[in-house]
Protein backbone atom coordinates (compact mmCIF):
# COMPACT_ATOMS: atom_id res chain seq x y z
CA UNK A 1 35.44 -67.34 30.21
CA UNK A 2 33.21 -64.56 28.70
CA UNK A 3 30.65 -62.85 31.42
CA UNK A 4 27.26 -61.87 30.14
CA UNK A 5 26.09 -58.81 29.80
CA UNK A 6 22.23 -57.10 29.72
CA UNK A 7 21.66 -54.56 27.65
CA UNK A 8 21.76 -50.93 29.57
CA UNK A 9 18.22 -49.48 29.72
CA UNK A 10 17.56 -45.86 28.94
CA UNK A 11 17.47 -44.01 32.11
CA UNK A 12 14.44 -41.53 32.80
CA UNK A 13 16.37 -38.70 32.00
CA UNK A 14 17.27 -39.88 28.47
CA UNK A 15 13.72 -40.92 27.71
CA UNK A 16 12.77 -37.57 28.26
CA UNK A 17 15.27 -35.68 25.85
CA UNK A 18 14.47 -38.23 23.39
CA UNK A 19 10.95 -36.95 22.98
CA UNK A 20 8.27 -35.78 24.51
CA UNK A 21 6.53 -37.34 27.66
CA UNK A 22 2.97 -39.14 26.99
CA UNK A 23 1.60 -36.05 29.34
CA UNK A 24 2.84 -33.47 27.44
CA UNK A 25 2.11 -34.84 24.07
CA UNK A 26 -1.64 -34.90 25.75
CA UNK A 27 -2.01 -31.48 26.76
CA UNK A 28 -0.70 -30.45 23.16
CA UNK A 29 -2.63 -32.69 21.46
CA UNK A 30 -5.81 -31.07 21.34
CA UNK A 31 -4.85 -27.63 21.00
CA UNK A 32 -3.43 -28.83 17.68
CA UNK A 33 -6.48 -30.60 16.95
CA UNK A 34 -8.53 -27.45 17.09
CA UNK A 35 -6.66 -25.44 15.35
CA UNK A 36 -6.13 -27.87 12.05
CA UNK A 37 -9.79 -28.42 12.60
CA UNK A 38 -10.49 -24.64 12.17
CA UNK A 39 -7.81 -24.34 9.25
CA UNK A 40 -9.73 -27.09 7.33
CA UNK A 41 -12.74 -24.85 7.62
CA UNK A 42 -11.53 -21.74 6.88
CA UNK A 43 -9.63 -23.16 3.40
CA UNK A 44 -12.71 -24.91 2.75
CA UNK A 45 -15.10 -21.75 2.69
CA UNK A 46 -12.01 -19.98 1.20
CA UNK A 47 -12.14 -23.02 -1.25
CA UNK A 48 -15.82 -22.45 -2.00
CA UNK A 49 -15.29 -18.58 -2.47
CA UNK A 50 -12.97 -19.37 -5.31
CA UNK A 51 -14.88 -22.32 -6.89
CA UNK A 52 -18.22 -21.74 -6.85
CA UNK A 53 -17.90 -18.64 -9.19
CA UNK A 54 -16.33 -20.31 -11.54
CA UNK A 55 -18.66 -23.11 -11.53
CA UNK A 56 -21.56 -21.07 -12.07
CA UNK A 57 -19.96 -19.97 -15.35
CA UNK A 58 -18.85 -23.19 -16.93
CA UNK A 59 -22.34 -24.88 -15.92
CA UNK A 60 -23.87 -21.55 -17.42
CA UNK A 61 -22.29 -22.07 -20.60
CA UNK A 62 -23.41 -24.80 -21.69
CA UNK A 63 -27.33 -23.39 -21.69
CA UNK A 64 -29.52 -21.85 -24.21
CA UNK A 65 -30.54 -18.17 -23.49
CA UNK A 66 -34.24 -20.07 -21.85
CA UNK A 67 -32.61 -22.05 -19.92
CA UNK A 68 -30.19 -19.22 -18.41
CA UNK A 69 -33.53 -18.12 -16.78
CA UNK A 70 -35.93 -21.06 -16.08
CA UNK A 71 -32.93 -23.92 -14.20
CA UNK A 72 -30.89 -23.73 -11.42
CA UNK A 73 -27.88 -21.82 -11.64
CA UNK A 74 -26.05 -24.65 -10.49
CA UNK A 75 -27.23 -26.87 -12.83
CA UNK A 76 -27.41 -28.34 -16.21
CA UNK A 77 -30.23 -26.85 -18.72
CA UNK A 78 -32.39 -28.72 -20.79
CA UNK A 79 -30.29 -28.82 -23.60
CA UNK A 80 -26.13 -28.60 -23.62
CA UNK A 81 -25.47 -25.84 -26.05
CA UNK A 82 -22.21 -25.01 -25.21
CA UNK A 83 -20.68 -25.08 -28.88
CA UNK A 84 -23.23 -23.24 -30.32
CA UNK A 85 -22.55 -20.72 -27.71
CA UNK A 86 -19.35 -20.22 -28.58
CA UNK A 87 -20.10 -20.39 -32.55
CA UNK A 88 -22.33 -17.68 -31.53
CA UNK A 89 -19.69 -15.61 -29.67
CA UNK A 90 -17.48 -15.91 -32.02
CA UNK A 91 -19.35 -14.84 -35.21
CA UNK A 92 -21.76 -12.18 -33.40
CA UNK A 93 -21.02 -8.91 -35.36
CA UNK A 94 -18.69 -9.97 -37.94
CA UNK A 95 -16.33 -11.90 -35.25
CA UNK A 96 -16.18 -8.59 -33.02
CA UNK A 97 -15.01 -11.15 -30.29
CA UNK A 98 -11.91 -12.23 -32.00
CA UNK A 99 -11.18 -8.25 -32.81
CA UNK A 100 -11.47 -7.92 -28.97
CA UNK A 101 -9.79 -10.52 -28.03
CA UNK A 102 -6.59 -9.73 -30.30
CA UNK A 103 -6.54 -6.15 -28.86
CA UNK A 104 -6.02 -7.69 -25.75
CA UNK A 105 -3.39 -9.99 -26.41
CA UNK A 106 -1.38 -7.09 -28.21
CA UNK A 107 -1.82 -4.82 -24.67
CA UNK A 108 -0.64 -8.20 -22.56
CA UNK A 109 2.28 -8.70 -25.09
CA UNK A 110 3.21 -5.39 -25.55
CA UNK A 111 2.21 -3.78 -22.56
CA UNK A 112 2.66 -6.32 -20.27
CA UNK A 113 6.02 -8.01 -21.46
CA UNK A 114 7.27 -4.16 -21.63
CA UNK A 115 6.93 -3.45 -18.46
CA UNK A 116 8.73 -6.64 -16.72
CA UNK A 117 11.42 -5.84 -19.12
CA UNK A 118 11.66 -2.09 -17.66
CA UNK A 119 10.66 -3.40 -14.15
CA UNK A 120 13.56 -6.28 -14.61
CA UNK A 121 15.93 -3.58 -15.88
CA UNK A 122 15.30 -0.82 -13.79
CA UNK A 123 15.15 -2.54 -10.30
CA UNK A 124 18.40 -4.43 -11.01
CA UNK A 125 20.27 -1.40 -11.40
CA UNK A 126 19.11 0.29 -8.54
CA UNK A 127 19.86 -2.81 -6.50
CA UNK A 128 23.58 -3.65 -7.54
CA UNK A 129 24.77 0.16 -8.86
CA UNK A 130 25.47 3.07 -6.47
CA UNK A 131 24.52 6.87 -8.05
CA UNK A 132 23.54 10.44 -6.44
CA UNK A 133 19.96 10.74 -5.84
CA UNK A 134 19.71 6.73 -5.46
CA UNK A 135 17.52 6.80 -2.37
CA UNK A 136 14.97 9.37 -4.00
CA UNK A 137 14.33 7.17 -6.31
CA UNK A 138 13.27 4.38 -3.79
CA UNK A 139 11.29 7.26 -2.22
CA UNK A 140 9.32 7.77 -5.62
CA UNK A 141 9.07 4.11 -6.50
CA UNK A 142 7.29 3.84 -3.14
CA UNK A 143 5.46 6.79 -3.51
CA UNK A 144 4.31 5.71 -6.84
CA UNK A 145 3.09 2.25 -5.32
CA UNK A 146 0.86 4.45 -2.78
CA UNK A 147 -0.88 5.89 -5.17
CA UNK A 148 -4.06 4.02 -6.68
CA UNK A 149 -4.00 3.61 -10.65
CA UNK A 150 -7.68 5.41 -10.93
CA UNK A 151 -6.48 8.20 -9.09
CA UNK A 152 -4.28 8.46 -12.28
CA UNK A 153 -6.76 7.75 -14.99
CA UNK A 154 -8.21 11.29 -15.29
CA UNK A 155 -4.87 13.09 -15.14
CA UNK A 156 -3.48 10.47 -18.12
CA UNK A 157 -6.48 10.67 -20.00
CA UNK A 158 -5.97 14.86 -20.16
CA UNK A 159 -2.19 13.94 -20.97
CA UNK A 160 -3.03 11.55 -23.99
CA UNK A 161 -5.78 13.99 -25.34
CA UNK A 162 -3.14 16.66 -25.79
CA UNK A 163 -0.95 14.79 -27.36
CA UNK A 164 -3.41 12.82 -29.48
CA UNK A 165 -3.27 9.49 -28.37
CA UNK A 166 -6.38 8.97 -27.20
CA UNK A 167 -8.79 5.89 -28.61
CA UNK A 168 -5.55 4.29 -30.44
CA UNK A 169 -3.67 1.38 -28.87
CA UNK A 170 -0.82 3.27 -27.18
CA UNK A 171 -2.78 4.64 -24.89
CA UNK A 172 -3.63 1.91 -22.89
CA UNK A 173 0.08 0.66 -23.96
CA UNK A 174 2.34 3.58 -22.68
CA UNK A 175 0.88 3.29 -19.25
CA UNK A 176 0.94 -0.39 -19.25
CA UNK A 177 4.99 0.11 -19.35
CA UNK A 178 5.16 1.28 -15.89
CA UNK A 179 5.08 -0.74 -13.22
CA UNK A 180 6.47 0.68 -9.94
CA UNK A 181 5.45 -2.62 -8.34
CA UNK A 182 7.15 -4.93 -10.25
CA UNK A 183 10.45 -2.19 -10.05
CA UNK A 184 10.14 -2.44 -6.95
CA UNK A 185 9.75 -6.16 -6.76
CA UNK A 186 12.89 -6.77 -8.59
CA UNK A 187 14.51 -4.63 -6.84
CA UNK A 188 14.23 -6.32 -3.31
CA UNK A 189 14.67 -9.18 -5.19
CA UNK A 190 18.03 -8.45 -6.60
CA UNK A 191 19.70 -7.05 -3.97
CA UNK A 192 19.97 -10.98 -2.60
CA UNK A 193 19.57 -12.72 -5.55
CA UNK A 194 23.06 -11.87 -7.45
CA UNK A 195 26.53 -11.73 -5.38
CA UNK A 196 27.83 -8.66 -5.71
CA UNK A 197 31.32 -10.93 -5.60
CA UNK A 198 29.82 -12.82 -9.27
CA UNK A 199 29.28 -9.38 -10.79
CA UNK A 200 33.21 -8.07 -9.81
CA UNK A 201 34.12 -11.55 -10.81
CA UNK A 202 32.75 -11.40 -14.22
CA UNK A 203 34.03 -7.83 -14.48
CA UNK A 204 37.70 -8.92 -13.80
CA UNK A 205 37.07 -11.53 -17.19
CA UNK A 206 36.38 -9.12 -18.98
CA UNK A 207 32.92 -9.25 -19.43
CA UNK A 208 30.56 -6.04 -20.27
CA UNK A 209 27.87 -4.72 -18.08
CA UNK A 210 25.62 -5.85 -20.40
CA UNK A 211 26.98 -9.57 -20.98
CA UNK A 212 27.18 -9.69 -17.32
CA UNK A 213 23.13 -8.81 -17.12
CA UNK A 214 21.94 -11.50 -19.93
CA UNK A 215 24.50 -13.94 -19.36
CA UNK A 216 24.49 -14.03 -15.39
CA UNK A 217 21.81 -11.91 -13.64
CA UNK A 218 18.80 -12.47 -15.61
CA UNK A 219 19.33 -16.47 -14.76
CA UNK A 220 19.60 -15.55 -10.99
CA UNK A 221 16.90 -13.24 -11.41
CA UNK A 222 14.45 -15.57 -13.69
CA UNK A 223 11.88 -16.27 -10.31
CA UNK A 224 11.58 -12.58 -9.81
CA UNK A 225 11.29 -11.71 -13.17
CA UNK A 226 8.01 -14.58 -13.68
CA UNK A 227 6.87 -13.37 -10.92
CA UNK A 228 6.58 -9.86 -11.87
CA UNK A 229 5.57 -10.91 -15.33
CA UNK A 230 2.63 -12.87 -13.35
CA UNK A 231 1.40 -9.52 -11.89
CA UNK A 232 1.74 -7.80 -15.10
CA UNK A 233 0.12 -10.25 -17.54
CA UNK A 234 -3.21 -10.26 -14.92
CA UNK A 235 -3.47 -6.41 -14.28
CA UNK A 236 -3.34 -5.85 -18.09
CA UNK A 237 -5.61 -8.48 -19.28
CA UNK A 238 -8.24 -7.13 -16.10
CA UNK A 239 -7.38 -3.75 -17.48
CA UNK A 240 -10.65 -2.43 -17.42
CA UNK A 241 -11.47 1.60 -16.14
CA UNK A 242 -8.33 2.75 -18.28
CA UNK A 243 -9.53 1.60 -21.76
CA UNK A 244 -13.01 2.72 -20.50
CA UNK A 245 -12.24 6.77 -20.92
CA UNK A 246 -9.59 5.78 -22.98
CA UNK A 247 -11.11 4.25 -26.14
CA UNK A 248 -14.37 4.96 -27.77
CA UNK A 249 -14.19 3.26 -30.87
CA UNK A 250 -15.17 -0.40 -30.25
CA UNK A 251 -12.81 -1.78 -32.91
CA UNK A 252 -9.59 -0.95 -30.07
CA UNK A 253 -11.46 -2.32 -27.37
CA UNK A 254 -10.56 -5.31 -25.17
CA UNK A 255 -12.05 -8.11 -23.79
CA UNK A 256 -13.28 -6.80 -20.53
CA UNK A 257 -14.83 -3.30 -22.09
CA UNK A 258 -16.48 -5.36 -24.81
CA UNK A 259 -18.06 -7.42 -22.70
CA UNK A 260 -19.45 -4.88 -20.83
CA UNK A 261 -20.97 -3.34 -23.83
CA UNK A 262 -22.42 -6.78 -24.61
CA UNK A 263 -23.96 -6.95 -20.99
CA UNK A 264 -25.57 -3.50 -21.08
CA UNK A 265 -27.38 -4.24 -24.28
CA UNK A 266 -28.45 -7.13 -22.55
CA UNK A 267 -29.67 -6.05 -19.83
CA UNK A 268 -31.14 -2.04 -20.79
CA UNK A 269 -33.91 -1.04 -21.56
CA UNK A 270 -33.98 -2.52 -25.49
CA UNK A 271 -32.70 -6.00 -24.13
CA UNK A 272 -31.13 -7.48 -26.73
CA UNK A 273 -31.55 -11.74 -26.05
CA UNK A 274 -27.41 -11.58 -25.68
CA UNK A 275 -26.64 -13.07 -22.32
CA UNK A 276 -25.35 -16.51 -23.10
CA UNK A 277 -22.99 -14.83 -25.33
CA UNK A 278 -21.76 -12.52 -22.27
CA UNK A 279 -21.75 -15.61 -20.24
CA UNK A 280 -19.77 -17.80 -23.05
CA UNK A 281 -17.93 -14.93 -23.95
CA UNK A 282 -16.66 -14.44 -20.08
CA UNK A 283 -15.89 -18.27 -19.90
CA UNK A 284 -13.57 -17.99 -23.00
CA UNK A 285 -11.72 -14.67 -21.49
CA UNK A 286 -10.32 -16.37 -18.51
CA UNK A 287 -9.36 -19.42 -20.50
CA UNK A 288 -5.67 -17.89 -22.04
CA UNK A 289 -4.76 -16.39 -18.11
CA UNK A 290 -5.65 -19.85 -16.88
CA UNK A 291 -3.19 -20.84 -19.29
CA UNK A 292 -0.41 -18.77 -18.98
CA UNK A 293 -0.59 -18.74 -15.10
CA UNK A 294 -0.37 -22.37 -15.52
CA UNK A 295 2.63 -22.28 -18.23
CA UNK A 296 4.71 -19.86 -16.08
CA UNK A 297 4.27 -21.07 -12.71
CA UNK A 298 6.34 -23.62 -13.87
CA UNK A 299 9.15 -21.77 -14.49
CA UNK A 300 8.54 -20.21 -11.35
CA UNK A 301 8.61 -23.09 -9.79
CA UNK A 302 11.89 -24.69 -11.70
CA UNK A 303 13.64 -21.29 -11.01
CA UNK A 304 13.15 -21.02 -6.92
CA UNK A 305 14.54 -24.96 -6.78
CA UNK A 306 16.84 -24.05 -9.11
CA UNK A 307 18.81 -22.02 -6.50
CA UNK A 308 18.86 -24.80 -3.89
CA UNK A 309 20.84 -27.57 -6.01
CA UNK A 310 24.61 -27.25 -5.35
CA UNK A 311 26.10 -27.17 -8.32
């Protein structure tokens, strides 16, 4: 003979460590109400910030130097003349645009892919290798982050003119190299990034300081290093006060000097009827950074998941 059984019921107690009582999820409830409520408005106006700028400049674009001044600035012109705008741009003066634009992407690549190379370099060795003197330079990296780049320009520009470099290419180059940053970045970086176990591992095989850095470290080390490159690829290709005193010739200068010079003869006293070129001109700028933000925050991305996956 088999005696039924009910089912036990939960006591109080148990209901309560289970989850939270009906009263308490009330009082906390609203409280988390306002504050998503004042998060949604705050990344909205942060959202407007960021997009309404940018806006402005495609809509701008696509209208005829009239129309720049006589529609709304959020608004379509009369006319969409958005390819002739950029036939414009990109014949006005011989193709001066294209000249600019090149001298640019020879600082970014040069200038820009230097310096993560040094910074990648640099901050690894000072993370994973013990010398004299080690912790002065961590004083001067810092020290060298402290101090603001046009506090600098001046002092380099005197530098370059005695040694002759001034209004050619290396001198916005040279100080491109150096980015105490991005060291400095690695660096942190580093020093949990790679075992120090792998490296005396792949020492006992065999392998060379330098196999051991291109082989092992530089995959550990491939967020940091996009990440740095990020930072140097946008401060080069903004570079704009050093190639200012820097160069004088227009044929060396880049895209956001040139510009410059295209809106003051716009706007001065001899207005020249220009400023759909600026405006087309600006719109085309910002296209490549769009681009290769995009393009590497994908490898960032890959490379920070990348260390989560048990292998």
């Amino acid at each position: 003979m088999t005696t039924a059984t009910t089912p036990a019921r939960p006591s109080a107690s148990t209901g309560r460590r289970a989850g939270r009582s009906p009263r308490s999820f009330a009082r906390t409830s609203p409280t988390r109400s306002r504050r998503s409520v004042v998060l949604s408005i705050v990344m909205g106006l942060y959202l407007l910030y960021t997009i309404v700028p940018l806006l402005w400049l495609v809509l701008n674009a696509t209208k005829t130097q009239d129309d720049l001044f006589t529609t709304f600035g959020l608004g379509f012109g009369n006319s969409f003349a958005l390819f002739d705008n950029i036939a414009q741009t990109l014949t006005y003066r011989d193709g001066i645009f294209l000249r600019w634009l090149g001298n640019t992407l020879l600082y970014v690549v040069v200038g820009a892919g230097g310096a993560t190379i040094l910074a990648t370099m640099a901050g690894y060795g000072l993370a994973k290798y013990n010398f004299r003197g080690r912790k002065a330079v961590f004083a001067v990296v810092l020290g060298a982050i402290a101090v603001p780049g046009t506090a600098l320009a001046v002092p380099t520009f005197l530098l370059f003119s005695q040694m002759g470099l001034t209004n050619t290419p290396w001198a916005i180059i040279i100080p491109s190299l150096i980015s105490p940053f991005g060291l400095y970045l690695v660096w942190v970086y580093a020093t949990d990034a790679i075992p120090t176990e792998l490296l005396e591992a792949a020492r006992m095989d065999g392998a060379s300081e330098l196999r051991t850095f291109f082989t092992i470290s530089v995959r550990l080390l491939a967020p940091g290093i996009v990440t740095v490159l990020l930072f140097a690829v946008v401060a080069t290709w903004n570079n704009y006060f050093l190639p200012l005193i820097m160069l004088s010739d227009p044929a060396w200068y880049p895209l956001t000097v040139g510009l410059n010079q295209w809106n003051a003869q716009a706007t001065g006293v001899a207005a020249q009827p220009i400023y759909n070129l600026v405006i087309t001109g600006s719109l085309l700028s910002i296209i490549p950074i769009v681009v290769a933000f995009l393009v590497l925050q994908r490898y960032w991305q890959s490379g920070l998941s990348a260390g989560s996956v048990k292998q």
